[in-house]
Protein backbone atom coordinates (compact mmCIF):
# COMPACT_ATOMS: atom_id res chain seq x y z
CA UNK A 1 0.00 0.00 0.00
CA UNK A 2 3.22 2.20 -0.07
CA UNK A 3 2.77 3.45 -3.50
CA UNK A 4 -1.26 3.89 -2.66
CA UNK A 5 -0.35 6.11 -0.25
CA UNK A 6 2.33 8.22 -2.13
CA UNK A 7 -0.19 8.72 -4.91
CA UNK A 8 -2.64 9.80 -1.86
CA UNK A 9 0.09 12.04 -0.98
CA UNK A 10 0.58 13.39 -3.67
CA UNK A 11 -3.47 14.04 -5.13
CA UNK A 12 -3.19 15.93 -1.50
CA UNK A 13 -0.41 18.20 -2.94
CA UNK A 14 -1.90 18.98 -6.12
CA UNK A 15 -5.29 19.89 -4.40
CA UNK A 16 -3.68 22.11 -1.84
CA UNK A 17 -1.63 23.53 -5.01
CA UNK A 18 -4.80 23.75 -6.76
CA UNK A 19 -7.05 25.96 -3.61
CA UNK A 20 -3.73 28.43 -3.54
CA UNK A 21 -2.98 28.94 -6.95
CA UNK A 22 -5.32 27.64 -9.23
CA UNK A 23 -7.57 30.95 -9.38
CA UNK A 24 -4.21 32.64 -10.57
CA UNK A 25 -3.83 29.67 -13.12
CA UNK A 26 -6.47 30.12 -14.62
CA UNK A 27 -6.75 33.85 -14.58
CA UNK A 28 -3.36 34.01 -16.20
CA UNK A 29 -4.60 31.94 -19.39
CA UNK A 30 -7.30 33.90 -19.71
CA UNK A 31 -5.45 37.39 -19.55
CA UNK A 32 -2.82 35.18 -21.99
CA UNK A 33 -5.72 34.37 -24.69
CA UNK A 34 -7.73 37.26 -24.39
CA UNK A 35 -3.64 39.05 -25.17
CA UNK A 36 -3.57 36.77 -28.53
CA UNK A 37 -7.33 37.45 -29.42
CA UNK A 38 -6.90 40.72 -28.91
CA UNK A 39 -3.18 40.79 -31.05
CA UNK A 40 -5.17 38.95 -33.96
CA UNK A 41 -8.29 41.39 -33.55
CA UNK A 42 -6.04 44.15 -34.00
CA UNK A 43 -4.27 42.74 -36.85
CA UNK A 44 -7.25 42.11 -38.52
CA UNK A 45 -8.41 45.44 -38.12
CA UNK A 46 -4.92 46.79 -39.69
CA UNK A 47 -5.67 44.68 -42.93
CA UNK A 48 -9.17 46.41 -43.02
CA UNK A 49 -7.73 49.17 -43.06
CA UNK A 50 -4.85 48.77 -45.35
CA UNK A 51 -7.90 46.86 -48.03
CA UNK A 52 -10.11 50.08 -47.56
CA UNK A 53 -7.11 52.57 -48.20
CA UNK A 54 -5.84 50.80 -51.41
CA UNK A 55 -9.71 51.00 -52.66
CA UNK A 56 -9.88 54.54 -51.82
CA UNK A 57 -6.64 55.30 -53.64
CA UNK A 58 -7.17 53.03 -56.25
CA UNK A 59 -11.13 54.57 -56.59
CA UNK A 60 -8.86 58.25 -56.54
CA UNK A 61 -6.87 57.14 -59.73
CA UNK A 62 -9.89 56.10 -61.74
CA UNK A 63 -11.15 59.46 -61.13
CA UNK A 64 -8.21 61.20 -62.24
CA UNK A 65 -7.82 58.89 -65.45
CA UNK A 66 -11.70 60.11 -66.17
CA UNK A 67 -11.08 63.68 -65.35
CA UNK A 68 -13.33 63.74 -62.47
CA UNK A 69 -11.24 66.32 -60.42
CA UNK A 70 -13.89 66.94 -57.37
CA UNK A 71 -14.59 62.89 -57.14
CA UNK A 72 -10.58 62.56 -56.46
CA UNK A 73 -10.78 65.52 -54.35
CA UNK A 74 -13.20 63.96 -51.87
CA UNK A 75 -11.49 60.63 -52.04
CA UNK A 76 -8.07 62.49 -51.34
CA UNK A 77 -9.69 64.10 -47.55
CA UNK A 78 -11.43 60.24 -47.16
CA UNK A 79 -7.67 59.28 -47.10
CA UNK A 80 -6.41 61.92 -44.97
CA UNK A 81 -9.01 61.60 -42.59
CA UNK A 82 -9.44 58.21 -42.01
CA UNK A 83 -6.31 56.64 -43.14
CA UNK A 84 -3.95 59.68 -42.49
CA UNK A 85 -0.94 56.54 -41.70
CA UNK A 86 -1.23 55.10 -44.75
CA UNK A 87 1.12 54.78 -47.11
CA UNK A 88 -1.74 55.20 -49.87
CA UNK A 89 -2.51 58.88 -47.98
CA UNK A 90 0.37 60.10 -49.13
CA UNK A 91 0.24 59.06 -52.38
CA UNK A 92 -3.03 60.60 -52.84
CA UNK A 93 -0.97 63.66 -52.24
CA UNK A 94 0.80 63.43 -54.70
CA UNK A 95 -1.57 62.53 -57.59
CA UNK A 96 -3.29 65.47 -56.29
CA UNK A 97 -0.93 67.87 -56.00
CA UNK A 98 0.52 66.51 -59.35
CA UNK A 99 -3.43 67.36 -61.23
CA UNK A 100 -3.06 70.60 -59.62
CA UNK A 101 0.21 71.45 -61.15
CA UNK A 102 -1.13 70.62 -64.63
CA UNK A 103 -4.11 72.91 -63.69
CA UNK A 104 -1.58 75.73 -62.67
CA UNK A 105 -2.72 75.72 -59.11
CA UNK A 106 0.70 75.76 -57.33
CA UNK A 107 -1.19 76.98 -54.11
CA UNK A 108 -3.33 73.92 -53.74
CA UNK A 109 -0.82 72.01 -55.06
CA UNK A 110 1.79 73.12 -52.32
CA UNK A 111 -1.36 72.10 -49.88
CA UNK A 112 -1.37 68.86 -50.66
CA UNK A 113 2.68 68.37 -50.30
CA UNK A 114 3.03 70.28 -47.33
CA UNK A 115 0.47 67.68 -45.77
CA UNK A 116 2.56 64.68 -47.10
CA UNK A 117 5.83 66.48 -45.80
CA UNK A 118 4.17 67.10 -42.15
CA UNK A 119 2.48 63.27 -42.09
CA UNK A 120 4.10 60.87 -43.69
CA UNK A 121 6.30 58.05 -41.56
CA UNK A 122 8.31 57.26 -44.36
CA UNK A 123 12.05 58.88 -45.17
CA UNK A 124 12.18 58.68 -48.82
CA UNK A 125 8.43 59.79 -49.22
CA UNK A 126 9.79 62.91 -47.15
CA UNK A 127 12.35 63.96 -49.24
CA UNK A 128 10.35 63.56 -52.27
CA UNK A 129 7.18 65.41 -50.83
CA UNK A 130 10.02 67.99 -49.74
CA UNK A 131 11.57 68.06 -52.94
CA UNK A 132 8.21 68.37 -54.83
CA UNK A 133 7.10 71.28 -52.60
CA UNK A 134 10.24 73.34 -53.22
CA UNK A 135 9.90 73.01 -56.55
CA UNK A 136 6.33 74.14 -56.74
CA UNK A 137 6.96 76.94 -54.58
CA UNK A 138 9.60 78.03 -56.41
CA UNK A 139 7.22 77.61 -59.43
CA UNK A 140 5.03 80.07 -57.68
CA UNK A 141 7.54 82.57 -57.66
CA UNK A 142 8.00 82.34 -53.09
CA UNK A 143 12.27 81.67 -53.41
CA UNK A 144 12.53 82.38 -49.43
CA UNK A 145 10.06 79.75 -49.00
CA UNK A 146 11.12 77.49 -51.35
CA UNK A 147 15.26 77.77 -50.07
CA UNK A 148 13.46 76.80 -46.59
CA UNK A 149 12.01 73.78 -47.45
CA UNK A 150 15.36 72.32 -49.72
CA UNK A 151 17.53 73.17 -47.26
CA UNK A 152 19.52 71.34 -45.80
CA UNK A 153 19.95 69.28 -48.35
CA UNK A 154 19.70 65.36 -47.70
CA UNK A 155 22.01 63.01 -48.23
CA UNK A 156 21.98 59.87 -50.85
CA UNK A 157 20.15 59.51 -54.07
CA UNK A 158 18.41 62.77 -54.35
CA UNK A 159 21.23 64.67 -52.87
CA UNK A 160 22.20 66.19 -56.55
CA UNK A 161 18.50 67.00 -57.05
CA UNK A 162 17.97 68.94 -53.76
CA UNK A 163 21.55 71.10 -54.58
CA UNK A 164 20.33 71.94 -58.37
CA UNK A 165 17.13 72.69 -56.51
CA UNK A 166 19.24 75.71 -53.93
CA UNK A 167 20.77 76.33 -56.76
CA UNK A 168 17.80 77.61 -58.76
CA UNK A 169 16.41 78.95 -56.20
CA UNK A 170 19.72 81.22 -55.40
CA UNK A 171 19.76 82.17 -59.18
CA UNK A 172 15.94 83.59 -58.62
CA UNK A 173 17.26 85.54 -55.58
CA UNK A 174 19.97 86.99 -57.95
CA UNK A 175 22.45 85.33 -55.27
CA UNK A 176 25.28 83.88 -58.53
CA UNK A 177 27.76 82.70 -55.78
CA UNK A 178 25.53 81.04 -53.63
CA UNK A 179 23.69 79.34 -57.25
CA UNK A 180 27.41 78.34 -58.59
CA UNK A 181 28.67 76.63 -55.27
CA UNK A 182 25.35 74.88 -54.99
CA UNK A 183 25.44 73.64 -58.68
CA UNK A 184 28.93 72.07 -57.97
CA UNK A 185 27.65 70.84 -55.06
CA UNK A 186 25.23 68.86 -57.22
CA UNK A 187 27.72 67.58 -59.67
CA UNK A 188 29.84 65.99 -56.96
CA UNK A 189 27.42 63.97 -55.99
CA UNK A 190 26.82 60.23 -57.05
CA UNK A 191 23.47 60.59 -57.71
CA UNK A 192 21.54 59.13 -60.45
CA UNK A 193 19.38 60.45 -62.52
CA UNK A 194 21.02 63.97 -62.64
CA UNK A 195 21.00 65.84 -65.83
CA UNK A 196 25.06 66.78 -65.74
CA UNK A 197 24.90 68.89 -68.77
CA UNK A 198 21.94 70.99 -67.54
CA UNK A 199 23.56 71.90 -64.45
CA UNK A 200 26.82 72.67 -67.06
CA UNK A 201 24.62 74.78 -68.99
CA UNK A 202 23.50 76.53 -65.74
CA UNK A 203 27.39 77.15 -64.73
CA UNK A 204 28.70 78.76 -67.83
CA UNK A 205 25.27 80.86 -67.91
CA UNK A 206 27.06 81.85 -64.70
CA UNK A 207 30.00 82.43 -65.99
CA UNK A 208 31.51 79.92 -64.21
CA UNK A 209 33.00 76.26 -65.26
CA UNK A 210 32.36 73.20 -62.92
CA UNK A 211 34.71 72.61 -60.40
CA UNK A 212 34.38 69.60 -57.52
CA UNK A 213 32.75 71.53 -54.65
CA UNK A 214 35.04 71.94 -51.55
């Protein structure tokens, strides 16, 4: 009866284990499942939200394509207000802001990049949303505001673009040393993409050949 009594002993244990700590037990897997519910609820919700953003933005391009301005409009502020993380908000942004250019409204236009400069989580889409915005604002004829945005200059692949940027912008200010140093600047760079004998062009309208920039 030795081993009767050792499994006694031990069904004695486990109950006494049981009356202290099983109320914790079983409070812990619940907290633990209603943790992984709640994890898959939420990413669930994310896809939603991701599905309903690329149908928006999709939904946006159609209108464009068919010339239905104040459809895309509407679709654009559906984006920004409901979906204002998404990547697909900021590309709304810039169709928009890309119609308006075509249209010749640089002021709405600079809107909707100065909202993808201020909200979007994403490096590169902030250099190009600053890089688009300088350039419109420089279209609309506002150099000090445009010189604010492009500067400072990043670094990487649109580090030429951003210097022949400053530098057009210092030629509209009429500031020729400031435009020449930036234009070098931009042909030291690695960067693809650049038009080299643009920016040459732009020196010896300068009077000035290209140099390395110091």
């Amino acid at each position: 009866m030795v081993g009767y009594r050792s499994e006694e002993e031990q069904m004695d244990e486990i109950r006494h284990w049981w009356k202290e700590y099983g109320r914790s037990v079983i409070v812990g897997v619940i907290i633990a499942l209603a943790a992984i519910l709640g994890w898959q609820q939420w990413q669930a919700y994310q896809d939603r939200q991701q599905l309903a953003a690329s149908a928006a933005y999709q939904a946006l391009i159609a209108d464009l394509g068919d010339g239905n301005t104040a459809a895309a409009q509407h679709r654009a502020k559906q984006l920004r207000d409901k979906h204002a993380d998404s990547p697909y908000a900021v590309f709304a942004a810039f169709q928009m802001a890309q119609r308006y250019v075509d249209n010749d409204d640089l002021q709405a236009a600079a809107e909707e990049l100065r909202w993808a400069v201020d909200h979007t989580q994403l490096p590169a889409f902030h250099t190009i949303a600053r890089l688009r915005l300088a350039r419109v604002l420089l279209g609309a004829n506002d150099a000090k505001a445009a010189l604010k945005v492009a500067q400072p200059a990043p670094k990487g692949p649109f580090a030429g673009q951003f210097q022949e940027l400053i530098g057009d912008i210092h030629v509209a200010q009429s500031n020729q040393a400031a435009a020449i140093k930036a234009y070098r600047a931009a042909l030291a760079t690695e960067a693809t993409g650049l038009n080299r004998g643009l920016i040459h062009a732009k020196l010896n309208d300068l009077g000035s050949a290209a140099e390395p920039a110091l």
